[in-house]
Protein backbone atom coordinates (compact mmCIF):
# COMPACT_ATOMS: atom_id res chain seq x y z
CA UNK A 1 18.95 -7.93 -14.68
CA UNK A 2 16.48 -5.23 -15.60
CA UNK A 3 18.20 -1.49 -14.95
CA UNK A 4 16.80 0.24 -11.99
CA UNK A 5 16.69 4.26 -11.65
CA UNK A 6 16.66 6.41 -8.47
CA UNK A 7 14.52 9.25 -7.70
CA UNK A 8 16.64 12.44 -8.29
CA UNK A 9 18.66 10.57 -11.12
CA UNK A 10 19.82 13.29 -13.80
CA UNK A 11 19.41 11.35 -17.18
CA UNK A 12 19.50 12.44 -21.09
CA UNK A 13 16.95 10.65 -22.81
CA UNK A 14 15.99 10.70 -26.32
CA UNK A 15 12.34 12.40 -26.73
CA UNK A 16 9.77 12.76 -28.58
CA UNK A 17 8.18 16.56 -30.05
CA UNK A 18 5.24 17.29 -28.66
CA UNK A 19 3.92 17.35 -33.00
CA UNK A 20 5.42 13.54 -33.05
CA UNK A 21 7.57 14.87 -35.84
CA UNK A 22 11.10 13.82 -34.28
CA UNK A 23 12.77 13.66 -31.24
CA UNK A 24 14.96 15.47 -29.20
CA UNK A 25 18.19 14.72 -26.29
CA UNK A 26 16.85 16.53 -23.31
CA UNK A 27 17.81 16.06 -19.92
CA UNK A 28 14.87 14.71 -16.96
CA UNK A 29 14.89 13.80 -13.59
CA UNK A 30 13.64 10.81 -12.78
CA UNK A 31 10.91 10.51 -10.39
CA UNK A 32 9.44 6.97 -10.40
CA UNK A 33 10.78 3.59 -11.52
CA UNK A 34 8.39 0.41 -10.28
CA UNK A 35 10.54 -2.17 -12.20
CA UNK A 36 9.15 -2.35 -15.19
CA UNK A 37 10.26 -1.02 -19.00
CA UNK A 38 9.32 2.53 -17.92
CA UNK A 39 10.19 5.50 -15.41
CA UNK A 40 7.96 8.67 -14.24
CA UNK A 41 10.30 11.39 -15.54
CA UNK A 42 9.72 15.70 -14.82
CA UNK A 43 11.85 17.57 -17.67
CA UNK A 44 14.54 19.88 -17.28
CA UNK A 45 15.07 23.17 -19.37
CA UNK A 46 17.81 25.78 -19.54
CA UNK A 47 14.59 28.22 -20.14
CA UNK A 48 13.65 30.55 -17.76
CA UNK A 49 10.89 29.70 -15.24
CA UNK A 50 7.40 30.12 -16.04
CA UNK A 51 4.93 29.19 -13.54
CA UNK A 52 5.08 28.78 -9.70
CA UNK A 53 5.72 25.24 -9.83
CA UNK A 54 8.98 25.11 -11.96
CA UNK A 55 11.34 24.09 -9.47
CA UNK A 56 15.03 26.78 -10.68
CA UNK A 57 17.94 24.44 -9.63
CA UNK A 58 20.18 25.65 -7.38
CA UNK A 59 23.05 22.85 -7.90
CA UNK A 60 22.77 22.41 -11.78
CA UNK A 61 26.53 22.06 -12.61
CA UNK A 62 27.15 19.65 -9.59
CA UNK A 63 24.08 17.78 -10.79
CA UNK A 64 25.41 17.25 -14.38
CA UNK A 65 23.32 20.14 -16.17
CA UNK A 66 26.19 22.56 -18.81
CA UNK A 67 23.55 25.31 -18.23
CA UNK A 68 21.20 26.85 -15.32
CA UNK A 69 18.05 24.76 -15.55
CA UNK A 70 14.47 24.42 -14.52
CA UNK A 71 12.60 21.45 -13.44
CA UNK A 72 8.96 21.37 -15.41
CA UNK A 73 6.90 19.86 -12.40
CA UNK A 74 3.66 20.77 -14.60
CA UNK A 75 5.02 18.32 -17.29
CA UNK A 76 5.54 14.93 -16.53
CA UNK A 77 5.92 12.11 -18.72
CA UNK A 78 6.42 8.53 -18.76
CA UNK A 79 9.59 7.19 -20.78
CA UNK A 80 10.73 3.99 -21.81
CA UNK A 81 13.73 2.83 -20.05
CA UNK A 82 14.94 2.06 -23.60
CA UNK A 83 15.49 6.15 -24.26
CA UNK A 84 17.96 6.79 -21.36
CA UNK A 85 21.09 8.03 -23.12
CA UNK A 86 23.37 8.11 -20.12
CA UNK A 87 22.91 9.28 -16.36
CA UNK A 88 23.92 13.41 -16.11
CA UNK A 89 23.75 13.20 -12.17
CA UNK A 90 21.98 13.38 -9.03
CA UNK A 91 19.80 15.95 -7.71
CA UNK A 92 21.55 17.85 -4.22
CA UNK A 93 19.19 17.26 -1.38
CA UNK A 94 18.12 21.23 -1.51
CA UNK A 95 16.99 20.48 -5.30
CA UNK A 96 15.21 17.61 -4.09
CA UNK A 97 13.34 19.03 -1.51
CA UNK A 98 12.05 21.69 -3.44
CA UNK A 99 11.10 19.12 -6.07
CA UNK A 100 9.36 17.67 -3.30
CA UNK A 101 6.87 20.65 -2.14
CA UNK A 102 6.50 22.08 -6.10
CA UNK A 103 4.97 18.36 -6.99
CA UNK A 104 3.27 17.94 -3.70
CA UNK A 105 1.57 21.71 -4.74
CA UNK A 106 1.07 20.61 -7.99
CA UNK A 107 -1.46 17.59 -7.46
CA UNK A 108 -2.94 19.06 -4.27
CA UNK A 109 -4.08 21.29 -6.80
CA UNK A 110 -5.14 18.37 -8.74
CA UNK A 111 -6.87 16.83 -6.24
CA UNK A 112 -7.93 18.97 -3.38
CA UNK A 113 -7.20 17.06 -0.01
């Protein structure tokens, strides 16, 4: 039986540089999983926030994060099921939510209703 992931899943996954010159452990949250070998993922960072659609988490340690983290709403990616490490966590309903509006912002602005 194929592995199924739930939105507001924590996981580490193994990732690939942006230059395709190695790969990195970095935690996501998943977003999307249709059943198939790979899940809509938004990553996290322990950076500090940098536009108005990083979502700051509010829960981080409860959600499996060792630092304070940001949600990247701006940079989703699709991941192969394959490159899930382990599961962190789960994202606290407040976290959730505001992971809600910031990607509900985000592709309004992409496509204007």
């Amino acid at each position: 039986m194929a592995v199924t992931f739930q939105r507001g899943e924590v996981l580490l996954v193994t990732l690939a540089y942006s230059s395709q010159t190695g790969v990195k452990k970095r935690p996501v949250v998943a977003l999307r999983d249709v059943g198939d070998a790979n899940i809509l993922v938004a990553p996290v960072t322990s950076q500090a926030s940098r536009v108005r659609y990083d979502v700051t988490l509010a829960d981080w340690r409860q959600e499996g994060l060792k630092l304070p983290s940001v949600v990247r709403t701006e940079k989703l990616a699709t991941v192969e099921k394959a490159a899930v490490i382990r599961a962190l966590g789960r994202l606290s309903v407040q976290d959730w939510t505001a992971l809600e509006v910031s990607l509900t912002a985000v592709f309004r602005e992409i496509i204007p209703l």
